[in-house]
C-alpha atoms as a PDB file:
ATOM      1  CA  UNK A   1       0.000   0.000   0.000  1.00  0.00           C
ATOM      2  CA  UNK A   2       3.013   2.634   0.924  1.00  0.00           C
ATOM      3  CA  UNK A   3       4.167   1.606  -2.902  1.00  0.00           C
ATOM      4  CA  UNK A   4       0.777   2.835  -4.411  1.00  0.00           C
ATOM      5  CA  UNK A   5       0.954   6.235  -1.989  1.00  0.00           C
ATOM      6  CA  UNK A   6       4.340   6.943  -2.715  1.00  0.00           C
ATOM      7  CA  UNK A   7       3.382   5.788  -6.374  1.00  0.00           C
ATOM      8  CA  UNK A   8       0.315   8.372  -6.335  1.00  0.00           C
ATOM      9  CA  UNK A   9       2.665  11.086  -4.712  1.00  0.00           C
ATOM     10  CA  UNK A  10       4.912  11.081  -7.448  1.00  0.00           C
ATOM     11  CA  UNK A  11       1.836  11.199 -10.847  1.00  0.00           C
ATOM     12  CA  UNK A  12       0.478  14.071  -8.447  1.00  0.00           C
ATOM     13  CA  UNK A  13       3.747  16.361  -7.755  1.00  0.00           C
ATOM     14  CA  UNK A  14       3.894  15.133 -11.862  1.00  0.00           C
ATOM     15  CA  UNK A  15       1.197  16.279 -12.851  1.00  0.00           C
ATOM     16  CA  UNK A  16       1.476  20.139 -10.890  1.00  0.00           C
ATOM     17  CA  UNK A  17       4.424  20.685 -11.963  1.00  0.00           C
ATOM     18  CA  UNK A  18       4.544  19.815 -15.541  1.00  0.00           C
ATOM     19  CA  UNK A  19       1.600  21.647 -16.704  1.00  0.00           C
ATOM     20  CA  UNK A  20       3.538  24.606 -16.926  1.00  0.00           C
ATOM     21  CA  UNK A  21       2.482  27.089 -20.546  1.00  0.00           C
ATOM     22  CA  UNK A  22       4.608  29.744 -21.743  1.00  0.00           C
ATOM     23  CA  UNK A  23       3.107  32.610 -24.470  1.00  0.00           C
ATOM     24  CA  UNK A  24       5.769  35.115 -26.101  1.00  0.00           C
ATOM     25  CA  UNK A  25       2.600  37.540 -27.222  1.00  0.00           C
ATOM     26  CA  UNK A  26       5.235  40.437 -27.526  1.00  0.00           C
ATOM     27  CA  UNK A  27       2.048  42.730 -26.780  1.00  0.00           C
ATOM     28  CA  UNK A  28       3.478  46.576 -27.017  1.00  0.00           C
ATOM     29  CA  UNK A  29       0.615  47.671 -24.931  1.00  0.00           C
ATOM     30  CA  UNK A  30      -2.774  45.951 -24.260  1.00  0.00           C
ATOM     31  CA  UNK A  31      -4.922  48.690 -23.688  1.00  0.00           C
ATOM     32  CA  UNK A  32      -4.927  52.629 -22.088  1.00  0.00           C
ATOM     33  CA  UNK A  33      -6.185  53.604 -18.609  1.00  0.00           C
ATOM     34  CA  UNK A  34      -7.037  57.462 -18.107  1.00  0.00           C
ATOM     35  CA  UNK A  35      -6.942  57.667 -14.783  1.00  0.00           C
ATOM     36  CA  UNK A  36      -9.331  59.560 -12.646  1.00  0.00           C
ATOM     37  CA  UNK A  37     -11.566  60.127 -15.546  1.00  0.00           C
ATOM     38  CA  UNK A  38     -14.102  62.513 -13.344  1.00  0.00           C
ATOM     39  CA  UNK A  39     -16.911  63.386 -17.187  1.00  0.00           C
ATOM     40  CA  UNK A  40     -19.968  62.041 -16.926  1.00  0.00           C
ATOM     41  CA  UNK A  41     -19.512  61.559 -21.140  1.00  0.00           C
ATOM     42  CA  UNK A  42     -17.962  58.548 -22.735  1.00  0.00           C
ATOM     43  CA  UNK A  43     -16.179  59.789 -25.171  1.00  0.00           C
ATOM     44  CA  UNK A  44     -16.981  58.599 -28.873  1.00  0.00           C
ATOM     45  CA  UNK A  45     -13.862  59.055 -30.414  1.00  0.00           C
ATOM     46  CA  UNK A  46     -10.487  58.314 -29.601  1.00  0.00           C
ATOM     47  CA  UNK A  47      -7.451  58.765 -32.469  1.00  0.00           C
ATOM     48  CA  UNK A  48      -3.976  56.970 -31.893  1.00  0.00           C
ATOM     49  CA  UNK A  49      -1.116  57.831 -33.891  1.00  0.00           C
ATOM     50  CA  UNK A  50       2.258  56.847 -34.044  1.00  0.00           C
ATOM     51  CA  UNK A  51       5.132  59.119 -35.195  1.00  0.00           C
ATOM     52  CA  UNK A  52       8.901  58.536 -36.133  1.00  0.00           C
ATOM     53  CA  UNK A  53      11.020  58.343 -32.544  1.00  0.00           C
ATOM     54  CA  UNK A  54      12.069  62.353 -31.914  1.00  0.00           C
ATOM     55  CA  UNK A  55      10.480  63.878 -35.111  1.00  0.00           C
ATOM     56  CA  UNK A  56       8.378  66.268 -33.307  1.00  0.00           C
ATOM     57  CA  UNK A  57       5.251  64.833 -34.262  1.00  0.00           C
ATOM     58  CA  UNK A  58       6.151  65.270 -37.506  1.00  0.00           C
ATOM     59  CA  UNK A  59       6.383  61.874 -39.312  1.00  0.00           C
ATOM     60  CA  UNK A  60       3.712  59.995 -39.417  1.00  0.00           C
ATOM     61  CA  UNK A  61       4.077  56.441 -39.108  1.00  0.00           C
ATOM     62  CA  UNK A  62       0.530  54.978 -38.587  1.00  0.00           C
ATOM     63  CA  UNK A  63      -2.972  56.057 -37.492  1.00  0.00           C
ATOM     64  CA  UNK A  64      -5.705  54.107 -35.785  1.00  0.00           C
ATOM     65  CA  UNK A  65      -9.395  54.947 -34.428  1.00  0.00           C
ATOM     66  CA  UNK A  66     -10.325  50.946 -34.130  1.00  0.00           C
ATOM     67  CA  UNK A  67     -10.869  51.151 -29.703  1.00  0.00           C
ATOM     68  CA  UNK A  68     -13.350  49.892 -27.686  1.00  0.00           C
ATOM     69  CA  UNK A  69     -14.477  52.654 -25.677  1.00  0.00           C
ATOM     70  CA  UNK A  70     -18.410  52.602 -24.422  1.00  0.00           C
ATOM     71  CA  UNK A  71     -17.804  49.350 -22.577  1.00  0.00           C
ATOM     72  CA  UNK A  72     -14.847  50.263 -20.687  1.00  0.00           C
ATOM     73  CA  UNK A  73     -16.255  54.421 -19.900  1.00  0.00           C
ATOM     74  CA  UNK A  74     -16.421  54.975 -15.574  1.00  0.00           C
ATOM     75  CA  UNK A  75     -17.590  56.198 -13.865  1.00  0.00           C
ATOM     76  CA  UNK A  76     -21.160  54.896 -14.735  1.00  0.00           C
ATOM     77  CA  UNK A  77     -24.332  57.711 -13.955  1.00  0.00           C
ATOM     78  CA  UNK A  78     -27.875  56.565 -13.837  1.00  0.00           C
ATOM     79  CA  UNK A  79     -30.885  58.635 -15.494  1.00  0.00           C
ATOM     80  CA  UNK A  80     -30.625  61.542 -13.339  1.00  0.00           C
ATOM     81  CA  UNK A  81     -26.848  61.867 -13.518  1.00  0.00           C
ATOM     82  CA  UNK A  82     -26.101  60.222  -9.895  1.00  0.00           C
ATOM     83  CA  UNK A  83     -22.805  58.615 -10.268  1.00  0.00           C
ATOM     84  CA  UNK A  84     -23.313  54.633  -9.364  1.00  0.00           C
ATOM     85  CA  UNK A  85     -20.617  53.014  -8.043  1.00  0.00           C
ATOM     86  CA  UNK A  86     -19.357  49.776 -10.146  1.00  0.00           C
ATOM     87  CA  UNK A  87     -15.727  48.411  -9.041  1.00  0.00           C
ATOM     88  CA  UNK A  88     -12.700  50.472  -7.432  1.00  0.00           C
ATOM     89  CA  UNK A  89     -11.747  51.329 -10.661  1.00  0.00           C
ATOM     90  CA  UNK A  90     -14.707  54.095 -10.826  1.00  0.00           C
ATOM     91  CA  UNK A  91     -12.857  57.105 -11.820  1.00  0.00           C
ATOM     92  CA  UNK A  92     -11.095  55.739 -14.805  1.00  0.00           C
ATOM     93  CA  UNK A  93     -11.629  55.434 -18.556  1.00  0.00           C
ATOM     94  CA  UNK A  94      -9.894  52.435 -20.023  1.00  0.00           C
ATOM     95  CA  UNK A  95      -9.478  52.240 -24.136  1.00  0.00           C
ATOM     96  CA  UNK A  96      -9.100  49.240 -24.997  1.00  0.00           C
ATOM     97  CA  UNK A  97      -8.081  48.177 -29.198  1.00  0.00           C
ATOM     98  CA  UNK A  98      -9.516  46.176 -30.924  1.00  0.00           C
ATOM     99  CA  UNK A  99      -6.234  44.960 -32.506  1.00  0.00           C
ATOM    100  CA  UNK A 100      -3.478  44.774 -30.191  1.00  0.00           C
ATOM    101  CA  UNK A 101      -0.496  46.461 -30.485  1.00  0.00           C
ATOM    102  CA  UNK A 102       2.712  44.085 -31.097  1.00  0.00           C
ATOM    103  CA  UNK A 103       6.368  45.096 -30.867  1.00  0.00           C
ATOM    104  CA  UNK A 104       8.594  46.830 -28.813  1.00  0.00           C
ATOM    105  CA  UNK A 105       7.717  50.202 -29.148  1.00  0.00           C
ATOM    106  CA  UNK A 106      10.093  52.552 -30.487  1.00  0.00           C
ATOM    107  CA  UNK A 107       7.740  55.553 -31.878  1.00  0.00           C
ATOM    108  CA  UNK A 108       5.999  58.123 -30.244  1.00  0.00           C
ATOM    109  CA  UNK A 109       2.413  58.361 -29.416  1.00  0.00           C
ATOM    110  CA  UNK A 110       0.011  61.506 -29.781  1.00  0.00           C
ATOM    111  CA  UNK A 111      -3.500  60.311 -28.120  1.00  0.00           C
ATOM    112  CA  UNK A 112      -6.528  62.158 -29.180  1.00  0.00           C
ATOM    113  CA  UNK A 113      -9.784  61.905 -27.539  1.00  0.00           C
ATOM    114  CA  UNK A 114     -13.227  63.526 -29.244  1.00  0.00           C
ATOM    115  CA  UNK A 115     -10.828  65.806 -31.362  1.00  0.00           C
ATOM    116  CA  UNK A 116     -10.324  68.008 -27.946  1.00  0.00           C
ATOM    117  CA  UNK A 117      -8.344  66.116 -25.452  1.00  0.00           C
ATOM    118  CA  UNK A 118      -4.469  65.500 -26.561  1.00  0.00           C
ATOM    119  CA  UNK A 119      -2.016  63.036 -24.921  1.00  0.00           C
ATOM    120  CA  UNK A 120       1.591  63.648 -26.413  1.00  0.00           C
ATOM    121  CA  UNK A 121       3.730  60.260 -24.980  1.00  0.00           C
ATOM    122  CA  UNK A 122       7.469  60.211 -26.025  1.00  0.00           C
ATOM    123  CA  UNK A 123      10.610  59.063 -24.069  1.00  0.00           C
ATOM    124  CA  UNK A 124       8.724  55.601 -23.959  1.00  0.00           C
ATOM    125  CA  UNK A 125      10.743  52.851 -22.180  1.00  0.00           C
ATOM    126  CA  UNK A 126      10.158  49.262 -21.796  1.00  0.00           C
ATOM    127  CA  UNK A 127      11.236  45.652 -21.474  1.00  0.00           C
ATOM    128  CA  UNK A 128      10.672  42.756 -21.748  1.00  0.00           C
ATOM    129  CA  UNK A 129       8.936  41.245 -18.849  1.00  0.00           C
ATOM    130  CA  UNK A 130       7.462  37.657 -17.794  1.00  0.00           C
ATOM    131  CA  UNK A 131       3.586  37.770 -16.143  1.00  0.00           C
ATOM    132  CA  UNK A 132       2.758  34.988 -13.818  1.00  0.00           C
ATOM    133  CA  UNK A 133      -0.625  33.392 -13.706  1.00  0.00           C
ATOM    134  CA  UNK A 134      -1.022  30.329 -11.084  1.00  0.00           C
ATOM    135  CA  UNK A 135      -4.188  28.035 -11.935  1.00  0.00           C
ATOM    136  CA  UNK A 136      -4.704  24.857 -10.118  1.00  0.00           C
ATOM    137  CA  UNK A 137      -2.931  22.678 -12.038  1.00  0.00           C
ATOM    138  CA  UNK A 138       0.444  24.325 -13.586  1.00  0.00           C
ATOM    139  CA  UNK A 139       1.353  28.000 -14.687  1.00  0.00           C
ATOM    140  CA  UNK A 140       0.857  30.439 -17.445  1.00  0.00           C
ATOM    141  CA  UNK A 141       3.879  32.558 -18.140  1.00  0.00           C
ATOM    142  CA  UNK A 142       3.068  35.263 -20.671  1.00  0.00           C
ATOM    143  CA  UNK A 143       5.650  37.813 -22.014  1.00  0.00           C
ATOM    144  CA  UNK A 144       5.169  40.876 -23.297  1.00  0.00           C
ATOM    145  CA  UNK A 145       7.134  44.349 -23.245  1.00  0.00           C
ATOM    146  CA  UNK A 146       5.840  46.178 -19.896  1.00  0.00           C
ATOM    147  CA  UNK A 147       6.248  50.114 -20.281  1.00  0.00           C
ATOM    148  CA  UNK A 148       7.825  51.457 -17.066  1.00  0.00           C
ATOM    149  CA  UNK A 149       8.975  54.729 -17.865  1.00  0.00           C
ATOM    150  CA  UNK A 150       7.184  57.706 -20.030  1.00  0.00           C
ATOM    151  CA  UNK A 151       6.853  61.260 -20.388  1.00  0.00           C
ATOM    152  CA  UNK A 152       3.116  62.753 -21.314  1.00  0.00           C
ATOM    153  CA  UNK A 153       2.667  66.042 -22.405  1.00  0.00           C
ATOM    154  CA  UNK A 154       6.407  67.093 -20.854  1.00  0.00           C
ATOM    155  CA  UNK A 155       5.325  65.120 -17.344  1.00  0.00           C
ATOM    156  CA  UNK A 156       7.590  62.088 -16.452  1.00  0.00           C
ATOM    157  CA  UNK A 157       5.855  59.076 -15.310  1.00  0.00           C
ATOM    158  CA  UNK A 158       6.738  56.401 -14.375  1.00  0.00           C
ATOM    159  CA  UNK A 159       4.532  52.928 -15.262  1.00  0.00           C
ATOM    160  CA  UNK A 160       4.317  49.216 -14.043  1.00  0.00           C
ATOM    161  CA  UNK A 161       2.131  47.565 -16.283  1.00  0.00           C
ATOM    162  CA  UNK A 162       1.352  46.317 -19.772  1.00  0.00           C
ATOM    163  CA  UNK A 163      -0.845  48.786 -20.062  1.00  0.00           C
ATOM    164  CA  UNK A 164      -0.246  52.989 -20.461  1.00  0.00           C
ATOM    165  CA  UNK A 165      -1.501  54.144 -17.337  1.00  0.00           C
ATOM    166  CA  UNK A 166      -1.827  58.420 -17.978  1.00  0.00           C
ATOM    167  CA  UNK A 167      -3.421  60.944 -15.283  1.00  0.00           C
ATOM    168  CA  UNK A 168      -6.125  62.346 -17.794  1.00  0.00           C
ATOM    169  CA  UNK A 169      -4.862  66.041 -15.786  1.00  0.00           C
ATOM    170  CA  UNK A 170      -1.924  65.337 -18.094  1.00  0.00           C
ATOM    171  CA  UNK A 171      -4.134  65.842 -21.026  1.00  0.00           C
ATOM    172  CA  UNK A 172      -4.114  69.293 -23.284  1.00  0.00           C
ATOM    173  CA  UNK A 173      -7.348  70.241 -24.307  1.00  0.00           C
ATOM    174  CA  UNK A 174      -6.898  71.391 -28.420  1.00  0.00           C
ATOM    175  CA  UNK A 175     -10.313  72.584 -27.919  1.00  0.00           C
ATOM    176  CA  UNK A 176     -13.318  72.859 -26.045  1.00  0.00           C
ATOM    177  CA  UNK A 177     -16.263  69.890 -26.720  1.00  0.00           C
ATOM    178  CA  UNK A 178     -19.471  70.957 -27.168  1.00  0.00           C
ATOM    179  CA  UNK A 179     -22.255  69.543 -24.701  1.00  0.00           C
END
Protein backbone atom coordinates (compact mmCIF):
# COMPACT_ATOMS: atom_id res chain seq x y z
CA UNK A 1 0.00 0.00 0.00
CA UNK A 2 3.01 2.63 0.92
CA UNK A 3 4.17 1.61 -2.90
CA UNK A 4 0.78 2.84 -4.41
CA UNK A 5 0.95 6.23 -1.99
CA UNK A 6 4.34 6.94 -2.71
CA UNK A 7 3.38 5.79 -6.37
CA UNK A 8 0.32 8.37 -6.34
CA UNK A 9 2.67 11.09 -4.71
CA UNK A 10 4.91 11.08 -7.45
CA UNK A 11 1.84 11.20 -10.85
CA UNK A 12 0.48 14.07 -8.45
CA UNK A 13 3.75 16.36 -7.75
CA UNK A 14 3.89 15.13 -11.86
CA UNK A 15 1.20 16.28 -12.85
CA UNK A 16 1.48 20.14 -10.89
CA UNK A 17 4.42 20.68 -11.96
CA UNK A 18 4.54 19.82 -15.54
CA UNK A 19 1.60 21.65 -16.70
CA UNK A 20 3.54 24.61 -16.93
CA UNK A 21 2.48 27.09 -20.55
CA UNK A 22 4.61 29.74 -21.74
CA UNK A 23 3.11 32.61 -24.47
CA UNK A 24 5.77 35.11 -26.10
CA UNK A 25 2.60 37.54 -27.22
CA UNK A 26 5.23 40.44 -27.53
CA UNK A 27 2.05 42.73 -26.78
CA UNK A 28 3.48 46.58 -27.02
CA UNK A 29 0.62 47.67 -24.93
CA UNK A 30 -2.77 45.95 -24.26
CA UNK A 31 -4.92 48.69 -23.69
CA UNK A 32 -4.93 52.63 -22.09
CA UNK A 33 -6.19 53.60 -18.61
CA UNK A 34 -7.04 57.46 -18.11
CA UNK A 35 -6.94 57.67 -14.78
CA UNK A 36 -9.33 59.56 -12.65
CA UNK A 37 -11.57 60.13 -15.55
CA UNK A 38 -14.10 62.51 -13.34
CA UNK A 39 -16.91 63.39 -17.19
CA UNK A 40 -19.97 62.04 -16.93
CA UNK A 41 -19.51 61.56 -21.14
CA UNK A 42 -17.96 58.55 -22.74
CA UNK A 43 -16.18 59.79 -25.17
CA UNK A 44 -16.98 58.60 -28.87
CA UNK A 45 -13.86 59.05 -30.41
CA UNK A 46 -10.49 58.31 -29.60
CA UNK A 47 -7.45 58.77 -32.47
CA UNK A 48 -3.98 56.97 -31.89
CA UNK A 49 -1.12 57.83 -33.89
CA UNK A 50 2.26 56.85 -34.04
CA UNK A 51 5.13 59.12 -35.20
CA UNK A 52 8.90 58.54 -36.13
CA UNK A 53 11.02 58.34 -32.54
CA UNK A 54 12.07 62.35 -31.91
CA UNK A 55 10.48 63.88 -35.11
CA UNK A 56 8.38 66.27 -33.31
CA UNK A 57 5.25 64.83 -34.26
CA UNK A 58 6.15 65.27 -37.51
CA UNK A 59 6.38 61.87 -39.31
CA UNK A 60 3.71 59.99 -39.42
CA UNK A 61 4.08 56.44 -39.11
CA UNK A 62 0.53 54.98 -38.59
CA UNK A 63 -2.97 56.06 -37.49
CA UNK A 64 -5.71 54.11 -35.78
CA UNK A 65 -9.40 54.95 -34.43
CA UNK A 66 -10.33 50.95 -34.13
CA UNK A 67 -10.87 51.15 -29.70
CA UNK A 68 -13.35 49.89 -27.69
CA UNK A 69 -14.48 52.65 -25.68
CA UNK A 70 -18.41 52.60 -24.42
CA UNK A 71 -17.80 49.35 -22.58
CA UNK A 72 -14.85 50.26 -20.69
CA UNK A 73 -16.25 54.42 -19.90
CA UNK A 74 -16.42 54.98 -15.57
CA UNK A 75 -17.59 56.20 -13.86
CA UNK A 76 -21.16 54.90 -14.74
CA UNK A 77 -24.33 57.71 -13.96
CA UNK A 78 -27.88 56.56 -13.84
CA UNK A 79 -30.88 58.63 -15.49
CA UNK A 80 -30.63 61.54 -13.34
CA UNK A 81 -26.85 61.87 -13.52
CA UNK A 82 -26.10 60.22 -9.90
CA UNK A 83 -22.80 58.62 -10.27
CA UNK A 84 -23.31 54.63 -9.36
CA UNK A 85 -20.62 53.01 -8.04
CA UNK A 86 -19.36 49.78 -10.15
CA UNK A 87 -15.73 48.41 -9.04
CA UNK A 88 -12.70 50.47 -7.43
CA UNK A 89 -11.75 51.33 -10.66
CA UNK A 90 -14.71 54.10 -10.83
CA UNK A 91 -12.86 57.10 -11.82
CA UNK A 92 -11.10 55.74 -14.80
CA UNK A 93 -11.63 55.43 -18.56
CA UNK A 94 -9.89 52.44 -20.02
CA UNK A 95 -9.48 52.24 -24.14
CA UNK A 96 -9.10 49.24 -25.00
CA UNK A 97 -8.08 48.18 -29.20
CA UNK A 98 -9.52 46.18 -30.92
CA UNK A 99 -6.23 44.96 -32.51
CA UNK A 100 -3.48 44.77 -30.19
CA UNK A 101 -0.50 46.46 -30.48
CA UNK A 102 2.71 44.08 -31.10
CA UNK A 103 6.37 45.10 -30.87
CA UNK A 104 8.59 46.83 -28.81
CA UNK A 105 7.72 50.20 -29.15
CA UNK A 106 10.09 52.55 -30.49
CA UNK A 107 7.74 55.55 -31.88
CA UNK A 108 6.00 58.12 -30.24
CA UNK A 109 2.41 58.36 -29.42
CA UNK A 110 0.01 61.51 -29.78
CA UNK A 111 -3.50 60.31 -28.12
CA UNK A 112 -6.53 62.16 -29.18
CA UNK A 113 -9.78 61.91 -27.54
CA UNK A 114 -13.23 63.53 -29.24
CA UNK A 115 -10.83 65.81 -31.36
CA UNK A 116 -10.32 68.01 -27.95
CA UNK A 117 -8.34 66.12 -25.45
CA UNK A 118 -4.47 65.50 -26.56
CA UNK A 119 -2.02 63.04 -24.92
CA UNK A 120 1.59 63.65 -26.41
CA UNK A 121 3.73 60.26 -24.98
CA UNK A 122 7.47 60.21 -26.02
CA UNK A 123 10.61 59.06 -24.07
CA UNK A 124 8.72 55.60 -23.96
CA UNK A 125 10.74 52.85 -22.18
CA UNK A 126 10.16 49.26 -21.80
CA UNK A 127 11.24 45.65 -21.47
CA UNK A 128 10.67 42.76 -21.75
CA UNK A 129 8.94 41.25 -18.85
CA UNK A 130 7.46 37.66 -17.79
CA UNK A 131 3.59 37.77 -16.14
CA UNK A 132 2.76 34.99 -13.82
CA UNK A 133 -0.62 33.39 -13.71
CA UNK A 134 -1.02 30.33 -11.08
CA UNK A 135 -4.19 28.04 -11.93
CA UNK A 136 -4.70 24.86 -10.12
CA UNK A 137 -2.93 22.68 -12.04
CA UNK A 138 0.44 24.32 -13.59
CA UNK A 139 1.35 28.00 -14.69
CA UNK A 140 0.86 30.44 -17.44
CA UNK A 141 3.88 32.56 -18.14
CA UNK A 142 3.07 35.26 -20.67
CA UNK A 143 5.65 37.81 -22.01
CA UNK A 144 5.17 40.88 -23.30
CA UNK A 145 7.13 44.35 -23.25
CA UNK A 146 5.84 46.18 -19.90
CA UNK A 147 6.25 50.11 -20.28
CA UNK A 148 7.82 51.46 -17.07
CA UNK A 149 8.97 54.73 -17.86
CA UNK A 150 7.18 57.71 -20.03
CA UNK A 151 6.85 61.26 -20.39
CA UNK A 152 3.12 62.75 -21.31
CA UNK A 153 2.67 66.04 -22.41
CA UNK A 154 6.41 67.09 -20.85
CA UNK A 155 5.33 65.12 -17.34
CA UNK A 156 7.59 62.09 -16.45
CA UNK A 157 5.86 59.08 -15.31
CA UNK A 158 6.74 56.40 -14.37
CA UNK A 159 4.53 52.93 -15.26
CA UNK A 160 4.32 49.22 -14.04
CA UNK A 161 2.13 47.56 -16.28
CA UNK A 162 1.35 46.32 -19.77
CA UNK A 163 -0.85 48.79 -20.06
CA UNK A 164 -0.25 52.99 -20.46
CA UNK A 165 -1.50 54.14 -17.34
CA UNK A 166 -1.83 58.42 -17.98
CA UNK A 167 -3.42 60.94 -15.28
CA UNK A 168 -6.12 62.35 -17.79
CA UNK A 169 -4.86 66.04 -15.79
CA UNK A 170 -1.92 65.34 -18.09
CA UNK A 171 -4.13 65.84 -21.03
CA UNK A 172 -4.11 69.29 -23.28
CA UNK A 173 -7.35 70.24 -24.31
CA UNK A 174 -6.90 71.39 -28.42
CA UNK A 175 -10.31 72.58 -27.92
CA UNK A 176 -13.32 72.86 -26.04
CA UNK A 177 -16.26 69.89 -26.72
CA UNK A 178 -19.47 70.96 -27.17
CA UNK A 179 -22.26 69.54 -24.70
Amino acid sequence: MDTLKCFSLICLCFLVTSCNEYFNEDYSFQGIYLKKWKSSICPKKVILEKYVKKSNFKELIDSSSDFDINSNCLPKYDKNNRQVKTSTYNEQLYISPYIIYKGKINYDIRLIIDDSLEYKITNIESKRDTTLYVFTLGRKYYIDNSIYKMTVNGNKLKNESATLEIPTEFGRIIKKSKK
